[in-house]
Protein backbone atom coordinates (compact mmCIF):
# COMPACT_ATOMS: atom_id res chain seq x y z
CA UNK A 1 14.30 -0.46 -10.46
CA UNK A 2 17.51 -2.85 -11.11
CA UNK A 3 18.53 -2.28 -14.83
CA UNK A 4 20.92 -5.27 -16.09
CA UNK A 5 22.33 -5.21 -12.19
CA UNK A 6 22.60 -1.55 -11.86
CA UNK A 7 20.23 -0.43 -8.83
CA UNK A 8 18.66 2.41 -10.76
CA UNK A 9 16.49 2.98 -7.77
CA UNK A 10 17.42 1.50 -4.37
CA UNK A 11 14.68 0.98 -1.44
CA UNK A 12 13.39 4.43 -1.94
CA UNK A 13 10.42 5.22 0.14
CA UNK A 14 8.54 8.60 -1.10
CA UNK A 15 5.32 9.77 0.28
CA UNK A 16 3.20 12.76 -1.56
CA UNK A 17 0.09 14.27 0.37
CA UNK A 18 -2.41 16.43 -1.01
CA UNK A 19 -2.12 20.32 -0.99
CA UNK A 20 1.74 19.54 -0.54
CA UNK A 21 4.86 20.67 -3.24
CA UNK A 22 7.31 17.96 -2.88
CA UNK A 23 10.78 18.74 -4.56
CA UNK A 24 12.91 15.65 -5.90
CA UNK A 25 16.39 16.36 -6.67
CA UNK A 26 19.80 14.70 -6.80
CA UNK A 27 22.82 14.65 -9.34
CA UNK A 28 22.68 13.13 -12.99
CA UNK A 29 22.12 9.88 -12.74
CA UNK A 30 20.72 9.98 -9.22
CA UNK A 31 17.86 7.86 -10.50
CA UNK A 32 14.86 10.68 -10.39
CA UNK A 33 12.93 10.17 -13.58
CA UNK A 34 13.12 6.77 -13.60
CA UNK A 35 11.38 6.76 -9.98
CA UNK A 36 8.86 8.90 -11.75
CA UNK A 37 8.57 6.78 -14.79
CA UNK A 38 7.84 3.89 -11.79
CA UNK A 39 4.84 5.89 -10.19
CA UNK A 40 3.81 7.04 -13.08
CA UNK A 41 3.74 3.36 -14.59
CA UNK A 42 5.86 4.34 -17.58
CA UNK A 43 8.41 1.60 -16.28
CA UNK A 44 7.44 -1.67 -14.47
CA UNK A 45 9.34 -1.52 -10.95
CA UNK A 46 11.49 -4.43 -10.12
CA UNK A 47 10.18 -4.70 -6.31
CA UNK A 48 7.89 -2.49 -4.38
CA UNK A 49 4.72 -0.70 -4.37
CA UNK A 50 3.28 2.13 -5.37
CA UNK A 51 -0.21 3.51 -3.44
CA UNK A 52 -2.62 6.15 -4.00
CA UNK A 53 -4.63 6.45 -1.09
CA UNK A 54 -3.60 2.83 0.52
CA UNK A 55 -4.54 1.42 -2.99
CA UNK A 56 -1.93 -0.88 -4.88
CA UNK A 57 -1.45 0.58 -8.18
CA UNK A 58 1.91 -0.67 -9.31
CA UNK A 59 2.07 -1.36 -12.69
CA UNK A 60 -1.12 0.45 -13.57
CA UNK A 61 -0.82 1.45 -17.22
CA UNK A 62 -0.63 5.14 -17.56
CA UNK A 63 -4.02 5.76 -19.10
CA UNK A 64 -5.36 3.79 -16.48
CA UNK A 65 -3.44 5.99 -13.51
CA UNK A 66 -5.04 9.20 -15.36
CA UNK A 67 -8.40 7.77 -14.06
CA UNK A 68 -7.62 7.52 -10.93
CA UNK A 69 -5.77 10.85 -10.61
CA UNK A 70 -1.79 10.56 -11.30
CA UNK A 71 -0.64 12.63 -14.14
CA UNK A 72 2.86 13.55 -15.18
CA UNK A 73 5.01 16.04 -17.30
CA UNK A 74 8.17 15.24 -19.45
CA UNK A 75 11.38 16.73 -19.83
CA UNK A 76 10.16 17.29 -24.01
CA UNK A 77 6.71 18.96 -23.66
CA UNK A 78 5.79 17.76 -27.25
CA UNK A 79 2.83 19.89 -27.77
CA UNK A 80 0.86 19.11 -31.15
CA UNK A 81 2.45 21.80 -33.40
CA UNK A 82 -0.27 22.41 -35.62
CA UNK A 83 -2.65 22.72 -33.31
CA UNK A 84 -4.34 25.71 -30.59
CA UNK A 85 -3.21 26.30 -27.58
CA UNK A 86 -6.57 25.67 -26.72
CA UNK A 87 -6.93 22.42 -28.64
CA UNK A 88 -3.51 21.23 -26.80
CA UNK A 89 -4.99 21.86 -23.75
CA UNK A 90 -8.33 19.90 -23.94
CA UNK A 91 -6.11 17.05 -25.47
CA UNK A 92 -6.00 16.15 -22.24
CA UNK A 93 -9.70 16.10 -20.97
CA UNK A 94 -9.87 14.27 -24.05
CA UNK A 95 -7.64 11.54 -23.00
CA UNK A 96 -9.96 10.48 -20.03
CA UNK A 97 -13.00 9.86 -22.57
CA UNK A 98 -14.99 12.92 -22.29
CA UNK A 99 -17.02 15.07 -25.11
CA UNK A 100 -15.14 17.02 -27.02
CA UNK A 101 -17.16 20.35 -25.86
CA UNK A 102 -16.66 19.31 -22.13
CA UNK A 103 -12.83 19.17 -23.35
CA UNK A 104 -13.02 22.87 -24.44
CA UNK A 105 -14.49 23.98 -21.74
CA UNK A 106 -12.25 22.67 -19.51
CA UNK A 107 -9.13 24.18 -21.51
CA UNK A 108 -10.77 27.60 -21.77
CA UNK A 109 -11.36 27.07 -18.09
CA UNK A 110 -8.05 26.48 -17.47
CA UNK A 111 -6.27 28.89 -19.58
CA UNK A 112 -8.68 31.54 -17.56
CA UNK A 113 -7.71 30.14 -14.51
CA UNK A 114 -3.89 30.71 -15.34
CA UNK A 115 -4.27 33.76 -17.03
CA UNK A 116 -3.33 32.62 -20.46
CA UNK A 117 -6.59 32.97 -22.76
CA UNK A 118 -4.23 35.63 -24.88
CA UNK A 119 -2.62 32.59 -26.32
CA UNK A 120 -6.04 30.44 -26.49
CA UNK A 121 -5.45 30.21 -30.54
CA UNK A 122 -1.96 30.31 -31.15
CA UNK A 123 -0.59 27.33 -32.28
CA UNK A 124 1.87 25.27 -30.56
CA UNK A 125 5.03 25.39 -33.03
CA UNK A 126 4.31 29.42 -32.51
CA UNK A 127 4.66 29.26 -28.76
CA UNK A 128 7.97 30.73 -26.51
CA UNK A 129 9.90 28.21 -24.69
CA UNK A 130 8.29 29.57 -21.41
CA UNK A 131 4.53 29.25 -23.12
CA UNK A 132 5.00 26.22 -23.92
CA UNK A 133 5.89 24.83 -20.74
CA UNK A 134 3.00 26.34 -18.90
CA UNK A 135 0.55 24.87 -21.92
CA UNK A 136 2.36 21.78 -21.37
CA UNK A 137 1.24 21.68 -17.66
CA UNK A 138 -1.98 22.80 -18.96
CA UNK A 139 -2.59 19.99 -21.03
CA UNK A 140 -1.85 17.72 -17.73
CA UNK A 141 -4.02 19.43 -15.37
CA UNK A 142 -6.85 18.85 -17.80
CA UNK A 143 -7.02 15.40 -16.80
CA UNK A 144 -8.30 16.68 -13.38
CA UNK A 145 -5.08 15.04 -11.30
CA UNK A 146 -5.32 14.46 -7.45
CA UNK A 147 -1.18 13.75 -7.93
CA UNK A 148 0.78 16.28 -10.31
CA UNK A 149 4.39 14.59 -11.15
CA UNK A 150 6.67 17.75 -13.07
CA UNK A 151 9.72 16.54 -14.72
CA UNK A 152 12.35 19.56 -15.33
CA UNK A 153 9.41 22.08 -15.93
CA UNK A 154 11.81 25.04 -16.19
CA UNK A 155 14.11 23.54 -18.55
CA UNK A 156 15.66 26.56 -20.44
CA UNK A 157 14.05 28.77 -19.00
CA UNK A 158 15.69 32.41 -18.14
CA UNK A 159 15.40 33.64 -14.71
CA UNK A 160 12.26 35.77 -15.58
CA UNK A 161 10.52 32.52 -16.83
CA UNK A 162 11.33 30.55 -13.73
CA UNK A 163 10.17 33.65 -11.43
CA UNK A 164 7.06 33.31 -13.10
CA UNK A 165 6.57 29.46 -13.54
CA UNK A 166 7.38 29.36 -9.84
CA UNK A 167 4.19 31.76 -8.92
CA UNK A 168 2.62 29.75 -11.48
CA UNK A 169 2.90 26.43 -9.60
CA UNK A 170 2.61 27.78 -6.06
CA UNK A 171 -0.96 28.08 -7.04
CA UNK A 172 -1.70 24.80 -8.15
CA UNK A 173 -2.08 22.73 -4.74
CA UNK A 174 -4.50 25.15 -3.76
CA UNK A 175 -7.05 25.94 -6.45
CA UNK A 176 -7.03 22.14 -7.98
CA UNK A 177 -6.33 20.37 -4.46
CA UNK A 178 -3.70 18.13 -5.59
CA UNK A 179 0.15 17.36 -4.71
CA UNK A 180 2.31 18.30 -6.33
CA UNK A 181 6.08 16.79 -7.02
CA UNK A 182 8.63 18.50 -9.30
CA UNK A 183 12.22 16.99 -10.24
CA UNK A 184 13.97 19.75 -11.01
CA UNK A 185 18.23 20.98 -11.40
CA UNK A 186 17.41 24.73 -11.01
CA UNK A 187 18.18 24.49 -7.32
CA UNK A 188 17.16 28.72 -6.71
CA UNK A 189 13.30 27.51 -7.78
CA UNK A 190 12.94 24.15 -6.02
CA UNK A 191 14.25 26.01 -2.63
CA UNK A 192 11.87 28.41 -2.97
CA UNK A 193 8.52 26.52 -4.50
CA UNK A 194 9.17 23.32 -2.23
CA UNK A 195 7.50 22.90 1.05
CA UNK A 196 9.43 19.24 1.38
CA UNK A 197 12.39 18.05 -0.72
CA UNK A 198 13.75 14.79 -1.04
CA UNK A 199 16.88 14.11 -2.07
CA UNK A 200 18.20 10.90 -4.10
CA UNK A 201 22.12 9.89 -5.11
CA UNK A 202 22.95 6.99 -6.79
CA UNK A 203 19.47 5.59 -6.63
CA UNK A 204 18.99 6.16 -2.79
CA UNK A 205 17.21 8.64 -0.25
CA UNK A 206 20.11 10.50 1.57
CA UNK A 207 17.84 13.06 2.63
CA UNK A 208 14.24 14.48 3.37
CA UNK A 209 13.59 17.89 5.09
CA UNK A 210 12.06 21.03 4.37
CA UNK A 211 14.29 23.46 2.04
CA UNK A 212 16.39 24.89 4.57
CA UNK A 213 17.34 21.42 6.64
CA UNK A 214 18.51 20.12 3.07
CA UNK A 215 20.29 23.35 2.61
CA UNK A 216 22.38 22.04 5.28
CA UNK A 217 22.70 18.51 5.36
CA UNK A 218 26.08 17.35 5.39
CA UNK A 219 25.18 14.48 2.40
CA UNK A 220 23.33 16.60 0.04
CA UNK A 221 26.25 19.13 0.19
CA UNK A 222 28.75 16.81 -0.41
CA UNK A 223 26.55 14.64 -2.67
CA UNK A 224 24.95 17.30 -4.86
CA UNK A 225 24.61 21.04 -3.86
CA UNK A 226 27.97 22.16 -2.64
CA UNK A 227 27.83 24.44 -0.03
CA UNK A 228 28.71 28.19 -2.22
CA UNK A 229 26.01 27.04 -4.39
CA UNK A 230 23.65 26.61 -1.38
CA UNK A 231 24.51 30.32 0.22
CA UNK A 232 23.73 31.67 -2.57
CA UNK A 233 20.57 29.80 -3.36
């Protein structure tokens, strides 16, 4: 993605498998979300492809990625305020063309699922930061994704929140199948949710390893981490 000359993102190969948590870090400006607006077809990439399952998708319009299985978070959850939790959530069943009662059932499903049916008709301007962010992945999971793309979920968040968004998402690949990619700056939750993370600086890869062989790369310390911050990770 070139933006007036600037190489926003630079020959960046990413891969993504199924039942996998993929962590995407790298410093401000690094060039993360606009990769993810790129696979998620939110931005048109300048060269390269994007695949799901050997397929060319690039430049898929987002509604149409939905249908095949790619769905995304943002940074600003945006959850209708006047509305339910539950009516949030089956927004986005809704979105792929389905009944309205299928919808429902989904969300309720859902919100069973992740243990949040206390909160099935509170509405959304009434919900805690932390709420909100898990309705907000909810709402995205409705959609029935093979591919789950998180951008900052734990935003704000205190510790206690992330503790529990990160037992929250550990589940995910498992019970719904899918991979799973989060960009994300709180570095203690990405080491410990992430079974691969992939590291980007100045729109390039400079590293890909599990947690603990980034932990010690010589580029993402000097690039990003800095090695107290990594010992006490």
């Amino acid at each position: 993605m070139y933006f007036a000359g600037v190489k926003a993102v630079d020959d960046v190969d990413l891969a993504l498998d199924r039942g996998e948590i993929l962590g995407l870090i790298g410093p401000n400006g690094a060039g993360k979300t606009t990769l993810v607006n790129a696979l998620s077809g939110f931005q048109q990439p300048t060269a390269g492809t994007v695949r799901i399952d050997g397929e060319d998708i690039t430049g898929w319009r987002p509604n149409r990625l939905a249908k095949k299985g790619l769905a995304r978070t943002f940074q600003s959850v945006r959850l209708f305020p006047r509305l339910s939790v539950l009516d949030n959530v089956a927004a986005g069943a809704l979105a792929l063309g389905i009944s309205r009662r299928k919808a429902e059932e989904r969300a309720l499903e859902l919100l069973e699922e992740m243990q949040l049916t206390a909160l099935l008709g509170v509405r959304g301007d009434s919900l805690s930061h932390g709420d909100e962010r898990r309705v907000g992945i909810l709402r995205a999971l409705a959609t029935r994704p093979t591919f789950l793309l998180l951008d900052e979920p734990a935003a704000g968040l205190n510790e206690a929140e992330s503790d529990e968004l990160v037992e929250a998402l550990k589940k995910l690949p498992g019970e719904f199948g899918l991979g799973l990619l989060v960009i994300e700056h709180d570095m203690r939750l990405i080491m410990r949710l992430s079974h691969r993370v992939h590291v980007t600086d100045h729109g390039k890869t400079i590293a890909i390893g599990t947690p603990a062989e980034v932990r010690a790369d010589p580029a993402v310390l000097e690039a990003y981490l800095g090695s107290k911050r990594v010992r006490s990770a």
